[in-house]
Structures are given as C-alpha cells and as structure tokens.
N, C-alpha and C. Protein backbone atom coordinates (compact mmCIF):
# COMPACT_ATOMS: atom_id res chain seq x y z
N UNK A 1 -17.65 -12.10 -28.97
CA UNK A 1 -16.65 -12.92 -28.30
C UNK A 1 -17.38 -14.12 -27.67
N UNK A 2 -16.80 -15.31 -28.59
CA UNK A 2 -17.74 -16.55 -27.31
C UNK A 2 -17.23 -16.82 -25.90
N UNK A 3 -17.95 -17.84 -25.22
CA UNK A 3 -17.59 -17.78 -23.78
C UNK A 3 -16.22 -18.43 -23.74
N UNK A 4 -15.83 -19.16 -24.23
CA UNK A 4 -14.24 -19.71 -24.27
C UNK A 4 -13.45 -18.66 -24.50
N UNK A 5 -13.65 -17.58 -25.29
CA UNK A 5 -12.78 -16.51 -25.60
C UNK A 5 -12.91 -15.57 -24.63
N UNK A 6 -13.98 -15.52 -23.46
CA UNK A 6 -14.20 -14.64 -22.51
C UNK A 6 -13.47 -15.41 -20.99
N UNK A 7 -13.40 -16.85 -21.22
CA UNK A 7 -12.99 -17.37 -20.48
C UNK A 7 -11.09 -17.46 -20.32
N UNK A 8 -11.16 -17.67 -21.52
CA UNK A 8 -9.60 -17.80 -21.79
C UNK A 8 -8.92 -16.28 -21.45
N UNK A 9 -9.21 -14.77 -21.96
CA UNK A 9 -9.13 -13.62 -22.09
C UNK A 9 -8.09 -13.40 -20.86
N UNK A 10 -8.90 -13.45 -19.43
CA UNK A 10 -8.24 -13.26 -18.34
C UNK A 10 -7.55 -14.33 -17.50
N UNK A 11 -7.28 -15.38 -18.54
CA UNK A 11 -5.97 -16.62 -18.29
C UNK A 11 -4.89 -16.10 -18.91
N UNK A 12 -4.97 -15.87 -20.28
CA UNK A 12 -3.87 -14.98 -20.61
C UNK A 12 -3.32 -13.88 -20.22
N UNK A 13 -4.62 -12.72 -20.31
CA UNK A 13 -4.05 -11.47 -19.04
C UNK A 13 -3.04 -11.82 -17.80
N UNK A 14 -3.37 -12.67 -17.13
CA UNK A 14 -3.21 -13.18 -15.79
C UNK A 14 -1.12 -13.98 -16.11
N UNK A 15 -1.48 -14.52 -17.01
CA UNK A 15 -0.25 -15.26 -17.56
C UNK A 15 0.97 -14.52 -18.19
N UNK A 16 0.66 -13.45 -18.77
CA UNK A 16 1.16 -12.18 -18.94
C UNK A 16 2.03 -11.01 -17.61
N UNK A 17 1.12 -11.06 -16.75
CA UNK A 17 1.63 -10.60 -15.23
C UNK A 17 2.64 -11.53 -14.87
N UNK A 18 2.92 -12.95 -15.63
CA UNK A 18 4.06 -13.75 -14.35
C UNK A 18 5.10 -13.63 -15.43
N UNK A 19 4.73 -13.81 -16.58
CA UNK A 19 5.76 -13.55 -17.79
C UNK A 19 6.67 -12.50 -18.18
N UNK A 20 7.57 -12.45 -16.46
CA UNK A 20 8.61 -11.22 -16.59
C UNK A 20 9.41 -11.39 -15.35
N UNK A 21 10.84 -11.49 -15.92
CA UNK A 21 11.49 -12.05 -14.86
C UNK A 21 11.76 -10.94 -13.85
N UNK A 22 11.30 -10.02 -14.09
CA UNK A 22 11.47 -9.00 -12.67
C UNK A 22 10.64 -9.32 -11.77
N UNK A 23 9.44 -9.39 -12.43
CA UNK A 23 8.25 -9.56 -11.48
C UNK A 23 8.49 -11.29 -10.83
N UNK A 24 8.94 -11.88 -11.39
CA UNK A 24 9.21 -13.02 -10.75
C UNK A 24 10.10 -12.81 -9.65
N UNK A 25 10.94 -12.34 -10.03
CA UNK A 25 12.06 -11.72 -8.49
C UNK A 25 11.22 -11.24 -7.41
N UNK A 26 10.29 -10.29 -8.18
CA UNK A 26 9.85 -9.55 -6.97
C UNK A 26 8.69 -10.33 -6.35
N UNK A 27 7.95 -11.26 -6.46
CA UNK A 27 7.34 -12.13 -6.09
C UNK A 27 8.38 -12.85 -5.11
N UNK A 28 9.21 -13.52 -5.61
CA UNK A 28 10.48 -14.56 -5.10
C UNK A 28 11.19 -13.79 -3.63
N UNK A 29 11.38 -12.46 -4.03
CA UNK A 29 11.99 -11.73 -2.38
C UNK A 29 10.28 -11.46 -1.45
N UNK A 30 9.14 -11.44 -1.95
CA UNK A 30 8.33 -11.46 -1.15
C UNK A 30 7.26 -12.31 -0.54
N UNK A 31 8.27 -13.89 -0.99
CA UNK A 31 7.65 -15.29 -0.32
C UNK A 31 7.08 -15.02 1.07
N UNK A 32 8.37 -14.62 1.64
CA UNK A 32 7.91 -15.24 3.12
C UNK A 32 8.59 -13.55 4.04
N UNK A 33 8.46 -12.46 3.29
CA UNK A 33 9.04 -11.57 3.43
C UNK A 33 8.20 -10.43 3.20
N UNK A 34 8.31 -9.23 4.16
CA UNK A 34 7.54 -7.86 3.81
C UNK A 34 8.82 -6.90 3.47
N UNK A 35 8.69 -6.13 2.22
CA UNK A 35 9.68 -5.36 2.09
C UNK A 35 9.42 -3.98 1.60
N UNK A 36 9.63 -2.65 1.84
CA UNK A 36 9.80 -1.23 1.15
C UNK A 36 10.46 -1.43 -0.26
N UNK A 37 9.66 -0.38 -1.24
CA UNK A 37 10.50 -0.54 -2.32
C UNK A 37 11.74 0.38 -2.49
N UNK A 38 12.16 0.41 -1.78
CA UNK A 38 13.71 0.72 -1.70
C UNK A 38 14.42 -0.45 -1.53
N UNK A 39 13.93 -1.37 -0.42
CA UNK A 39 14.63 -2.59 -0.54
C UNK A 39 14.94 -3.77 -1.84
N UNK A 40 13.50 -3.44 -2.94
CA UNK A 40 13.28 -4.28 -3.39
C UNK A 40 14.06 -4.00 -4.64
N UNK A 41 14.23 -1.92 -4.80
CA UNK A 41 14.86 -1.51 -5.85
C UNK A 41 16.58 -2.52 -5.85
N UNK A 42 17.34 -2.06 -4.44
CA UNK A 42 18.06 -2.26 -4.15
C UNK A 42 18.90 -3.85 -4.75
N UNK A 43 17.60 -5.07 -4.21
CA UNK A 43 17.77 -6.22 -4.48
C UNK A 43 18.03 -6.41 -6.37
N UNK A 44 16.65 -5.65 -6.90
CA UNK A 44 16.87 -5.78 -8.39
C UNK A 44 17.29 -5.21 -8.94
N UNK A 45 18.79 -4.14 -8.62
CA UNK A 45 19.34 -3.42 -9.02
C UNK A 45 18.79 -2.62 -10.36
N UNK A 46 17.81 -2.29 -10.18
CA UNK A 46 17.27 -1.51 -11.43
C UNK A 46 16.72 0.06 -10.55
N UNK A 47 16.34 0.75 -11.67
CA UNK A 47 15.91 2.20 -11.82
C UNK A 47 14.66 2.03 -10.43
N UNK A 48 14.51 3.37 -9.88
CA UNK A 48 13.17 3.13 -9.04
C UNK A 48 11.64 3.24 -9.92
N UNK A 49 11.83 3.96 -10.98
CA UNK A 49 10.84 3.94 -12.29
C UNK A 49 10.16 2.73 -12.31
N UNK A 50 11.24 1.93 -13.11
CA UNK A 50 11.12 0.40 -13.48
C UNK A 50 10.68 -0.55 -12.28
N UNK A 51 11.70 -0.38 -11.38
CA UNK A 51 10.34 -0.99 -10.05
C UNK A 51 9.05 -0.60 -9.94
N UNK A 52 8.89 0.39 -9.35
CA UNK A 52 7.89 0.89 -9.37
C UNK A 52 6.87 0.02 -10.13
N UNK A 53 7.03 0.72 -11.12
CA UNK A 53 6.14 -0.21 -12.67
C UNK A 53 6.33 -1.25 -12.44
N UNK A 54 6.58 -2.13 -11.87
CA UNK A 54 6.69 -3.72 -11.53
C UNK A 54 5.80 -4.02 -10.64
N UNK A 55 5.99 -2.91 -9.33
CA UNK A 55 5.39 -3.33 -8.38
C UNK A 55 3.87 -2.88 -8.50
N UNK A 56 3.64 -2.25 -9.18
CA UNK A 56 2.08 -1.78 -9.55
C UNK A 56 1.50 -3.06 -10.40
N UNK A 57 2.01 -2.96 -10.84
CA UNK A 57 1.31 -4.43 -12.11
C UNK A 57 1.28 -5.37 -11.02
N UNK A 58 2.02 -5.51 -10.21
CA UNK A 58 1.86 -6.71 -9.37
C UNK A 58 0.97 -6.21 -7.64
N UNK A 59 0.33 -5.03 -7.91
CA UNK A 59 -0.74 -4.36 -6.86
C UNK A 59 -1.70 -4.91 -7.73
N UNK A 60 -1.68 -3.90 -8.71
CA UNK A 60 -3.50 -3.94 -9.60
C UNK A 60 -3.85 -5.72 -9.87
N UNK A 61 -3.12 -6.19 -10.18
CA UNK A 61 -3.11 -7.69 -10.21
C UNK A 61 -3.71 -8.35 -9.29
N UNK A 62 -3.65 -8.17 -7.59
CA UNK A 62 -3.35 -8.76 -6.40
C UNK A 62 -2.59 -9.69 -5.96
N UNK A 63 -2.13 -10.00 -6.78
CA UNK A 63 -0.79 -10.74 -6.30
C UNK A 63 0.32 -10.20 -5.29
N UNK A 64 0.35 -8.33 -5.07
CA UNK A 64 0.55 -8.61 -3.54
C UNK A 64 0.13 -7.29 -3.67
N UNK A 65 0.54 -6.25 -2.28
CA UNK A 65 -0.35 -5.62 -1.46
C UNK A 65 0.81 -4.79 -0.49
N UNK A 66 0.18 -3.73 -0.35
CA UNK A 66 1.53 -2.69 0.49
C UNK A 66 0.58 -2.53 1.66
N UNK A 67 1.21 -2.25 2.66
CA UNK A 67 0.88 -1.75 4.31
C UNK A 67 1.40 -0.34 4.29
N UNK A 68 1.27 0.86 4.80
CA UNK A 68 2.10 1.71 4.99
C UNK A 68 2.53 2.14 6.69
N UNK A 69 3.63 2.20 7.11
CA UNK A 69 4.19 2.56 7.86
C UNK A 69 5.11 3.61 7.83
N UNK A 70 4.73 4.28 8.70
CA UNK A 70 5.48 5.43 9.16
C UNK A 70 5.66 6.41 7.41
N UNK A 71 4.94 6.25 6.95
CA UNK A 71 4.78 7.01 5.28
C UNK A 71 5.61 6.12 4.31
N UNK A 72 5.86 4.74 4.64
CA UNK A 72 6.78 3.88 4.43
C UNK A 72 6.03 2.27 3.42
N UNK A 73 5.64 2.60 2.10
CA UNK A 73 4.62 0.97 1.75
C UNK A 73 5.63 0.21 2.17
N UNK A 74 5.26 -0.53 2.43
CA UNK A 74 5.84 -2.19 2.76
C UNK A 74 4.76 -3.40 1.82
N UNK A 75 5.82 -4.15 1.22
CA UNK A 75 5.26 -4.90 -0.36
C UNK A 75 5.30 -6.23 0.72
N UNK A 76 4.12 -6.88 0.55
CA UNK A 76 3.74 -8.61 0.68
C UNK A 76 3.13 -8.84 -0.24
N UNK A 77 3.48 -10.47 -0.34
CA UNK A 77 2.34 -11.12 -1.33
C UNK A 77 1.24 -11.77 -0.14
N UNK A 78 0.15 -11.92 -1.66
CA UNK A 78 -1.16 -11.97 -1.23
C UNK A 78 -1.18 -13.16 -0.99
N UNK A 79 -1.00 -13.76 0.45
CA UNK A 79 -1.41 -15.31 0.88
C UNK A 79 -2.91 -15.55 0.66
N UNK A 80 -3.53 -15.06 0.09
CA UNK A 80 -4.54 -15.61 -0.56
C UNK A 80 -4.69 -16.25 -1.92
N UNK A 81 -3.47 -15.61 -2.78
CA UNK A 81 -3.65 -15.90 -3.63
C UNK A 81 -1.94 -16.94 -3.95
N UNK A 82 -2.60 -18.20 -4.05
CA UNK A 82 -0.96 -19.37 -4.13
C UNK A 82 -0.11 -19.44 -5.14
N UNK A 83 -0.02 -17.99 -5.40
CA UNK A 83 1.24 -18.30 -6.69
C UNK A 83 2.27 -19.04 -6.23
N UNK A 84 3.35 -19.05 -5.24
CA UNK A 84 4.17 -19.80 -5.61
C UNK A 84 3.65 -21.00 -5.88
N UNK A 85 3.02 -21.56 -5.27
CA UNK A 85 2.76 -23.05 -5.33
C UNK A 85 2.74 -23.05 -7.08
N UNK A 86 2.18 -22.38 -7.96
CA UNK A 86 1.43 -22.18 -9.25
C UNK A 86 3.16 -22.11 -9.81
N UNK A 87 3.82 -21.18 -9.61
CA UNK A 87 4.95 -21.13 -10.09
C UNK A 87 5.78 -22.29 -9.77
N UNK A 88 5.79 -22.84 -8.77
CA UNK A 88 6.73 -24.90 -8.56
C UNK A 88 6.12 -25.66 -9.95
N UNK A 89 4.61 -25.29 -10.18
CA UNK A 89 3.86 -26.17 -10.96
C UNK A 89 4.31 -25.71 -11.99
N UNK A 90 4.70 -24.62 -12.26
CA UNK A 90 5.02 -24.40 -14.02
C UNK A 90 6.63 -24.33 -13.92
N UNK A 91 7.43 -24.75 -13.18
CA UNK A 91 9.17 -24.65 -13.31
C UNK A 91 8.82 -26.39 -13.22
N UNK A 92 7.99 -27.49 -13.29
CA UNK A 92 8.25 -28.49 -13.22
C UNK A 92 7.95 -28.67 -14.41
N UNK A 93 7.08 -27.98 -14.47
CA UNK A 93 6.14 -28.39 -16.73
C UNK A 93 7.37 -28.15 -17.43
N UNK A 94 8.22 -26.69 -17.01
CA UNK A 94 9.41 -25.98 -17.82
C UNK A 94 10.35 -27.02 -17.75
N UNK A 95 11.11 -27.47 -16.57
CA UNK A 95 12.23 -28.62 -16.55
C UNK A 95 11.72 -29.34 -17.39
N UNK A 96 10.60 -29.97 -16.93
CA UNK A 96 10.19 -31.50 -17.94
C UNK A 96 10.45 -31.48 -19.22
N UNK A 97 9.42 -29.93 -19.73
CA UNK A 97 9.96 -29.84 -21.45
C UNK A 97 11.21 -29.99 -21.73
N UNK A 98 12.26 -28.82 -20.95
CA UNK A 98 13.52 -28.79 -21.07
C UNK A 98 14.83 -30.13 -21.38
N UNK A 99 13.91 -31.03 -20.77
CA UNK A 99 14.79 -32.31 -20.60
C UNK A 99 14.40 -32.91 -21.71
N UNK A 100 13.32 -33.14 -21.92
CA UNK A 100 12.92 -33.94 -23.26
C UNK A 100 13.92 -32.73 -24.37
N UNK A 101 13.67 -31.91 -24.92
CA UNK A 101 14.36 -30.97 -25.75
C UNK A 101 15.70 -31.36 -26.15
N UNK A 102 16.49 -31.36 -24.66
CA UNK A 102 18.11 -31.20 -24.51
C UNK A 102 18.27 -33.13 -24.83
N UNK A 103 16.79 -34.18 -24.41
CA UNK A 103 17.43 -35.36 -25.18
C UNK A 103 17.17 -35.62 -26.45
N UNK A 104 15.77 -34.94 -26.83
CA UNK A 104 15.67 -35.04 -28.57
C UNK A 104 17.01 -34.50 -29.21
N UNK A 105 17.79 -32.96 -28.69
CA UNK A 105 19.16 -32.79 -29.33
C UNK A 105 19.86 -33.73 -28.98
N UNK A 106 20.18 -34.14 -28.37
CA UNK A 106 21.18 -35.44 -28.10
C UNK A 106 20.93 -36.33 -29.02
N UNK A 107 19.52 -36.86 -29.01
CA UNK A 107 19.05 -37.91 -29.90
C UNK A 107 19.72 -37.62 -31.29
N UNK A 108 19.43 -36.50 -31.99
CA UNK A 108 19.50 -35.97 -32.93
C UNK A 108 21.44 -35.63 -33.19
N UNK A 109 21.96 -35.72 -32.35
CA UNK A 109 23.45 -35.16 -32.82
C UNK A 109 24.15 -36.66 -32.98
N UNK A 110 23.39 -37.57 -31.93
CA UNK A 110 23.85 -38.82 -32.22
C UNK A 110 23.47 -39.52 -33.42
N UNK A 111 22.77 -39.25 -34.23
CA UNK A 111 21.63 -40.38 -35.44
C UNK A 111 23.32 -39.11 -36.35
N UNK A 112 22.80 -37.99 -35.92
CA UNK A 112 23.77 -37.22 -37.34
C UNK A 112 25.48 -37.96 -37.41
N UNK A 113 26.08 -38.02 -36.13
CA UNK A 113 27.49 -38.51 -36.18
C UNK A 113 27.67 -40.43 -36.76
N UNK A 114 26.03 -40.76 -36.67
CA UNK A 114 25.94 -42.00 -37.10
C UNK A 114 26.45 -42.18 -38.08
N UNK A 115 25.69 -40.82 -38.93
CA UNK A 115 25.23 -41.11 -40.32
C UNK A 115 26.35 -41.07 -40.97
C-alpha cells in the first residue's frame, strides 16, 4: 500500500462514519446538548438496537462520548473534534453542486423545448 493509499484509507473510513443520516441526526440533537439514549431513541424514532449501533460507531469514532450518571450514559459530542463546522462546509459544497445540477436541467429542458 503506498503512502497516499495509507493516507487516504482513514479519510474515507472517517467519511463513511458521517455518511448516514441517522448518525447525522444524532450528531445534530447533540450540538449543543447532552442526552441518554433513550432520549435520542425517542427523537429518532427507531429500534433501541439500531441506535445503539449508531451511537457506538459514533463512540469508537470519537466524535462523541458518554458520561454516566446515576447508571444513566449521557451522549455529547466531542468539542474537540469540529464536526459541525466540517458538516456547514460540506452542506455548502452539497447546495453549490445542487444548484449548478438543478440549472444545467433547466439549461437542458430549455435548449430541448427550443429545439
């Protein structure tokens, strides 16, 4: 494996962890917020399984981090690590594409009704 392929390896890994809109939720309710995963089941109306499994990928990751109280985890994200900021930066790359897209179709339905 060369070093670009060792380098790249755990950009993709890493890119993979945000590439799921649960885990984006569950990032999104734990901006500025500490929550139990009961709360969080609750919010994403899904199975406690499937949380669960969300919220682990997003432990082993560090992207966030439980406290326990009273026998109780409580889920934060890791203010060390600036995903949201990272996530504004890639919903602006996403719009941008998006807009060019939705005017190339435009472009394109107009040249066809030309024709």
């Amino acid at each position: 494996m060369s070093l670009e392929d060792k380098i790249k390896k755990p950009i993709v890994e890493f890119l993979k962890v945000l590439a799921d809109t649960t885990r984006l939720e569950i990032l999104d309710y734990l901006e500025d917020n500490e929550m139990p995963a009961s709360e969080i089941k609750k919010k994403l109306d899904r199975s406690q399984s499937t949380t669960s499994k969300h919220l682990n990928i997003l432990v082993d990751n560090n992207l966030i981090y439980f406290e326990k109280k009273n026998n109780i985890k409580y889920y934060k994200q890791n203010k060390n690590i600036d995903v949201n900021n990272l996530l504004r930066q890639i919903n602006s790359i996403a719009t941008t594409i998006n807009k060019e897209k939705l005017k190339d179709i435009r472009d394109a339905d107009i040249i066809e009704t030309l024709s």
